[in-house]
Protein backbone atom coordinates (compact mmCIF):
# COMPACT_ATOMS: atom_id res chain seq x y z
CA UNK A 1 78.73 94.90 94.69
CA UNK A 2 79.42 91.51 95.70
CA UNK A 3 79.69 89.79 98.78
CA UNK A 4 83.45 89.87 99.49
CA UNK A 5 83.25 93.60 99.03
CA UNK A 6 81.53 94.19 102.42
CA UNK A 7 83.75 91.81 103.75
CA UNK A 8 87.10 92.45 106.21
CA UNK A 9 89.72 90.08 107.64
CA UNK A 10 91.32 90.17 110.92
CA UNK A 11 95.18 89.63 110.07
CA UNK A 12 97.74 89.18 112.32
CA UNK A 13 99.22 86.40 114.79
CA UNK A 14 98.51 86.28 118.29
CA UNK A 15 99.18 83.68 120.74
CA UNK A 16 95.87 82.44 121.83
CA UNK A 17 95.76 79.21 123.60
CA UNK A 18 95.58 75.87 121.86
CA UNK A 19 96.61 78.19 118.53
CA UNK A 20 99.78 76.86 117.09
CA UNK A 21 101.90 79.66 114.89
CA UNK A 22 100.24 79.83 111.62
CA UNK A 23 101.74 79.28 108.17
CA UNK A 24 100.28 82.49 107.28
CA UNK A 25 101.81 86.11 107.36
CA UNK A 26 100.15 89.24 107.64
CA UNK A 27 98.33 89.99 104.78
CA UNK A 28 97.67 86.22 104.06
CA UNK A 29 94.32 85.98 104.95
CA UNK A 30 93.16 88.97 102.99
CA UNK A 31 94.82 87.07 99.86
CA UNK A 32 93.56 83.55 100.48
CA UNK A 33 90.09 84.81 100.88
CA UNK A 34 90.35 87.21 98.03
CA UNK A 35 89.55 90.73 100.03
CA UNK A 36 90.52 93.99 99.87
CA UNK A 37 89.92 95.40 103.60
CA UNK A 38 91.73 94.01 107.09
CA UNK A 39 91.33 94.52 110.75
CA UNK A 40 95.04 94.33 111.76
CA UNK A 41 96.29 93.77 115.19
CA UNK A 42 98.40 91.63 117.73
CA UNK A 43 101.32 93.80 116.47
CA UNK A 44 102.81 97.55 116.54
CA UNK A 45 101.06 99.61 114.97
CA UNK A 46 104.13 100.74 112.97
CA UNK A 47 105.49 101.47 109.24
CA UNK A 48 106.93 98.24 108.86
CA UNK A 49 103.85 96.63 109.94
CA UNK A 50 101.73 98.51 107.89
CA UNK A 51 104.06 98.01 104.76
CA UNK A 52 102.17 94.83 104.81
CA UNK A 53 98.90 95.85 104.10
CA UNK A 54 99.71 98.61 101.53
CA UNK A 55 97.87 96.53 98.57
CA UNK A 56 94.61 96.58 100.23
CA UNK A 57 91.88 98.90 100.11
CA UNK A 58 90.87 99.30 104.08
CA UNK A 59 92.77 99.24 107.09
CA UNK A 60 91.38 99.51 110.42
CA UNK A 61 94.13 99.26 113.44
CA UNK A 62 93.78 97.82 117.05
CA UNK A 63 94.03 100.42 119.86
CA UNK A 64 93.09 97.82 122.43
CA UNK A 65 95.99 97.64 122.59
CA UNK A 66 96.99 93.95 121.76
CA UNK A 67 101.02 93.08 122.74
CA UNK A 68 102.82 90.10 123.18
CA UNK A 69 105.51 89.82 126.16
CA UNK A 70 108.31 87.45 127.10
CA UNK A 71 107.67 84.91 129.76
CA UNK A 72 110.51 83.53 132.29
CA UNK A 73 111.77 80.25 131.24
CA UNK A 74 111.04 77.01 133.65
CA UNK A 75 113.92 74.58 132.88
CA UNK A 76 112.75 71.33 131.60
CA UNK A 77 109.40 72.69 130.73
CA UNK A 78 110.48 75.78 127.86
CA UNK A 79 112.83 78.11 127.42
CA UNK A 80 110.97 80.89 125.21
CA UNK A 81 107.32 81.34 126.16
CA UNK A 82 105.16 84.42 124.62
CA UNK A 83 102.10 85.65 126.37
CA UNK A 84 99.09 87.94 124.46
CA UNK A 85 97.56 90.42 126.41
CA UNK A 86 95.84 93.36 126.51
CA UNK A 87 97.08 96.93 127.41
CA UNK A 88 94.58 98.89 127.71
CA UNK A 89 94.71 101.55 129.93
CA UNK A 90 93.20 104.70 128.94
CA UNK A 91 96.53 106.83 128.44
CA UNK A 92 97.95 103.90 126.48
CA UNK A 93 94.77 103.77 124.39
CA UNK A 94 95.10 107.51 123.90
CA UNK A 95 98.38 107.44 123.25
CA UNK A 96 97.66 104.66 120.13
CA UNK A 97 94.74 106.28 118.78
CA UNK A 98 97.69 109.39 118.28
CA UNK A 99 100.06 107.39 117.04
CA UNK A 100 97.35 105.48 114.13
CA UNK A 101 96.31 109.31 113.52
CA UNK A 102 100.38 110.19 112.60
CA UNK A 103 100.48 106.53 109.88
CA UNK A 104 97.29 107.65 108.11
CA UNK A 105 99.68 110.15 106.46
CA UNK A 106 101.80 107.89 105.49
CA UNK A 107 99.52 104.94 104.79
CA UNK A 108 96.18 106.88 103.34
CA UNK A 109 94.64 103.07 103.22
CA UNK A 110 94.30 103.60 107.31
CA UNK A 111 90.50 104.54 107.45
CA UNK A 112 89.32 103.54 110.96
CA UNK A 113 90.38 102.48 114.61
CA UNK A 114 89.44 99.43 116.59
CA UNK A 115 88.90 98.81 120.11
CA UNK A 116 88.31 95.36 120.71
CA UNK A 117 86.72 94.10 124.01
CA UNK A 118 85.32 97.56 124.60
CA UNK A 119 83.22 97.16 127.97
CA UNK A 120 85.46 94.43 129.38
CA UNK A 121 88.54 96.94 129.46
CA UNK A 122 86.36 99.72 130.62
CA UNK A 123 85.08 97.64 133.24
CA UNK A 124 88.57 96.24 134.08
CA UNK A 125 90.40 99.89 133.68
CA UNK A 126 87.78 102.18 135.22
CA UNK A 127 87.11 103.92 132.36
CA UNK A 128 84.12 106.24 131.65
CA UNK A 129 82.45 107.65 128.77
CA UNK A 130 83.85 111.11 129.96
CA UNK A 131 87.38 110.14 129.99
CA UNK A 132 87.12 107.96 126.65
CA UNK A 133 86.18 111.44 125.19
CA UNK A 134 88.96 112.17 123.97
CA UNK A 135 90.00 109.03 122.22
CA UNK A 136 87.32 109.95 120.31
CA UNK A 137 87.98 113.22 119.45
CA UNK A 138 91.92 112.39 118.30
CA UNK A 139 90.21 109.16 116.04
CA UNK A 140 87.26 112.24 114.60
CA UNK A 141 90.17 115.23 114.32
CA UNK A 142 92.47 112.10 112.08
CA UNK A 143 89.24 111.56 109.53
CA UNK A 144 89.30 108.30 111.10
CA UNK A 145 86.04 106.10 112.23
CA UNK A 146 86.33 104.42 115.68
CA UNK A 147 85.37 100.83 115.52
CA UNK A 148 83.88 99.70 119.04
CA UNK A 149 83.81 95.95 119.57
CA UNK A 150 81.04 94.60 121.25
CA UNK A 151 79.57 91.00 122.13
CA UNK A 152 75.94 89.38 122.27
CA UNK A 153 75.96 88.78 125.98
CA UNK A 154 76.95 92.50 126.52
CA UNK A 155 73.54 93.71 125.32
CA UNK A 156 71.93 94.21 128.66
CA UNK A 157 75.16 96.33 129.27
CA UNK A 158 74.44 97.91 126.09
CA UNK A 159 71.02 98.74 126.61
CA UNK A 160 72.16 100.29 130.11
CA UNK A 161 74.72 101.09 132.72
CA UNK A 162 77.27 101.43 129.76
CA UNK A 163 75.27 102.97 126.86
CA UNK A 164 76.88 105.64 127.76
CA UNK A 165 79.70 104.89 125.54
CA UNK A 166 76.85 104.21 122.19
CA UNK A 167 77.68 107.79 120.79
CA UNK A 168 81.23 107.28 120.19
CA UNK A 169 80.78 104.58 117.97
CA UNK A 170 81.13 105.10 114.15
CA UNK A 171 80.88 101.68 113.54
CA UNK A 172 79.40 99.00 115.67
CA UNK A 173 81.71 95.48 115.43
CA UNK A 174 79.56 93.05 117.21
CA UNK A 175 80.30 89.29 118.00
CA UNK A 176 78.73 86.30 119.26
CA UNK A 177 80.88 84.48 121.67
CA UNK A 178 79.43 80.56 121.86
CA UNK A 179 78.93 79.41 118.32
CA UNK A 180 75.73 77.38 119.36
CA UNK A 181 74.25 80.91 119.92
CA UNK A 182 74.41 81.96 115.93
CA UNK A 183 71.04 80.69 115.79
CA UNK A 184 69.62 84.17 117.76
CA UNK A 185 71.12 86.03 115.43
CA UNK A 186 67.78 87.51 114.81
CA UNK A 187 66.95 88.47 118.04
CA UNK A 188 70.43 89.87 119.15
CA UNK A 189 70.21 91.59 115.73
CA UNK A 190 66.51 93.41 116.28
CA UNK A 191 68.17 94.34 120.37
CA UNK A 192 71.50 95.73 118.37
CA UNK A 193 69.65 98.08 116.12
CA UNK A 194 67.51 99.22 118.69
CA UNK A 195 70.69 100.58 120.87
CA UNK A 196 72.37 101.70 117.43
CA UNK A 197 69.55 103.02 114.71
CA UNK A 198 71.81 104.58 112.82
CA UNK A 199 75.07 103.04 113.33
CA UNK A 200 76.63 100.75 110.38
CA UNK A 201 76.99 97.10 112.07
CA UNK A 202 79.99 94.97 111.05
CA UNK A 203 78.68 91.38 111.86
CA UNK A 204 81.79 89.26 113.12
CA UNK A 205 82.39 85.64 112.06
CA UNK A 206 84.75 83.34 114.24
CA UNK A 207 86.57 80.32 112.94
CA UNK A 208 87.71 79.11 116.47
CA UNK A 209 84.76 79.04 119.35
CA UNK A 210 87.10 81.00 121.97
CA UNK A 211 84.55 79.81 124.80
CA UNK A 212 85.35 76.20 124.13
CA UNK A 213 88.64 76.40 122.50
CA UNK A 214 87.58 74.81 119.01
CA UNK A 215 87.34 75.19 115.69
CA UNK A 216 83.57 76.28 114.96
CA UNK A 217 81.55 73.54 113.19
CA UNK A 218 81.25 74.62 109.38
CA UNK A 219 77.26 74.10 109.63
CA UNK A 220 77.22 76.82 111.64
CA UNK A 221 79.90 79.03 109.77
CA UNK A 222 77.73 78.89 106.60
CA UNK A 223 74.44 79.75 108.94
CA UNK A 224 75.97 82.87 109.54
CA UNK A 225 77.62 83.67 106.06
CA UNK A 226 73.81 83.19 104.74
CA UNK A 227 72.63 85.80 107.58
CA UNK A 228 75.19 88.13 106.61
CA UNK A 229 74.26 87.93 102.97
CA UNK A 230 70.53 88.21 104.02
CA UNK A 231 71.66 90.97 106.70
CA UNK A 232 73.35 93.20 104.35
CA UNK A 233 70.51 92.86 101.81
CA UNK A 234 68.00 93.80 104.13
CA UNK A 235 70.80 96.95 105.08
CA UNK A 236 70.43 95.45 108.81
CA UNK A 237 74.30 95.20 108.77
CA UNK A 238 76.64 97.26 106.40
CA UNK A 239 79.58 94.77 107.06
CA UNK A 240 81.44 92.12 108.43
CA UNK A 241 84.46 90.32 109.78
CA UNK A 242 86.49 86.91 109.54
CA UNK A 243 88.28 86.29 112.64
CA UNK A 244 91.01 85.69 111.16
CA UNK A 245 94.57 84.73 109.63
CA UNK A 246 95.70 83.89 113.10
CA UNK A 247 93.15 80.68 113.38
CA UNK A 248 92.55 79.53 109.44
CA UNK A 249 95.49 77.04 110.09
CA UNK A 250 92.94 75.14 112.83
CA UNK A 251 89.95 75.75 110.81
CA UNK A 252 90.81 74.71 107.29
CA UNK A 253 87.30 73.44 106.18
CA UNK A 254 85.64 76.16 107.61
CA UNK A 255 87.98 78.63 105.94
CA UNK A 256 87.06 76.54 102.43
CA UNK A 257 83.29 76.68 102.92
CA UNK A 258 83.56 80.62 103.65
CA UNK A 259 85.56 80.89 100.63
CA UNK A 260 82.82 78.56 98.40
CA UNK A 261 80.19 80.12 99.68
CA UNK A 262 81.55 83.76 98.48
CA UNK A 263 82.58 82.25 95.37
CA UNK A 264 78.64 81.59 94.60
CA UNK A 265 77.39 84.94 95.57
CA UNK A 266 76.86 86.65 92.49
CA UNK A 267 75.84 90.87 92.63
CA UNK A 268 73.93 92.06 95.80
């Protein structure tokens, strides 16, 4: 297998700040990077959506669940604002996971679920590893794997008050959230695997550094794309993630060196 075949791309447009509209549609990314499998989110989780992704391979869809909503206009200042946001309360996550479960039938391509900022919602929600229960069991009863996102500076978390929730994932999507911290990859790696033995690990890579609202530097893209490579060789990680279509438009080098450096990987 090569590279790119281990390899997934979150499509769809948000409205994170500082993140003009992109020229891109959903879909776009997967094509521009040459990849068969997608994370999709930021819309409904719906059949016209998901007509979009019917040539790929792999679909995994957000239960978060990410939404957009119309702001008030201030005269003189706009007239048509859009705010993304997060609703993720558990019925409404519930009530997603069911609906993703009903468009597997019609979209067989659907092979997982995705709950992005995991511990931050339960934290902000209430939610416990009793009442997430049975997300999990509508995502198992669907044939569907349950994605849980998680982030380097949650590992403490991880490792206690909320590892609770480590047996309901079926695959572990794991960030890290300041781009200068790439280089303990290692070390957050070796902690992971400890708290997950026998969980596949989907390694996400950001083109934007969220925390400082800008583009990551492509020195450090490639220092992860060459951990990944070594990661999945070593069977440390099964996986990972471009994040995404909705920032490639701010990040145009660093999209091109991702796409070089895949284009050099021969057979793993």
């Amino acid at each position: 297998m090569n590279l790119r075949d281990y390899g997934y791309v979150w499509e769809g447009q948000g409205f994170d700040p500082g993140v003009p509209p992109s020229v891109l549609g959903v879909g776009d990314g997967c094509r521009l990077m040459k990849m068969s499998k997608a994370v999709f989110l930021f819309h409904p989780n719906d059949s016209w959506s998901l007509s979009r992704l019917t040539h790929l391979n792999d679909v995994v869809c957000d239960i978060s669940k990410w939404k957009v909503r119309f702001l008030d206009p201030v005269p003189g200042r706009y007239s048509n604002a859009i705010d993304c946001y997060v609703d993720g309360s558990l019925d409404k996550v519930l009530e997603e996971a069911k609906n993703v479960a009903q468009l597997k039938k019609e979209f067989p391509n659907i092979t997982g679920v995705i709950h992005d900022d995991l511990l931050g919602l339960c934290e902000r929600y209430g939610m416990t590893a009793e009442e997430y229960f049975p997300v999990y069991q509508v995502v198992k009863d669907a044939g569907l794997k349950l994605w849980l996102v998680y982030y380097a500076h949650e590992l403490e978390i991880i490792e206690g008050k909320r590892k609770d929730f480590n047996q309901f994932a079926d695959v572990v999507h794991f960030w890290v959230w300041k781009s200068e911290d790439l280089y303990n990859l290692d070390m957050y790696m070796e902690r992971l695997r400890k708290s997950f033995p026998d969980k596949p690990v989907n390694l996400g890579v950001y083109l934007r550094d969220y925390h400082y609202r800008r583009s990551v530097p492509v020195d450090r893209i490639l220092f992860e794309m060459s951990k990944i490579k070594e990661y999945i060789r070593k069977d440390i990680i099964q996986g990972f993630s471009i994040l995404g279509t909705i920032t490639m438009d701010t990040n145009i080098e660093g999209v091109k060196s991702i796409i070089e450096f895949l284009d050099q990987q021969g057979e793993l």
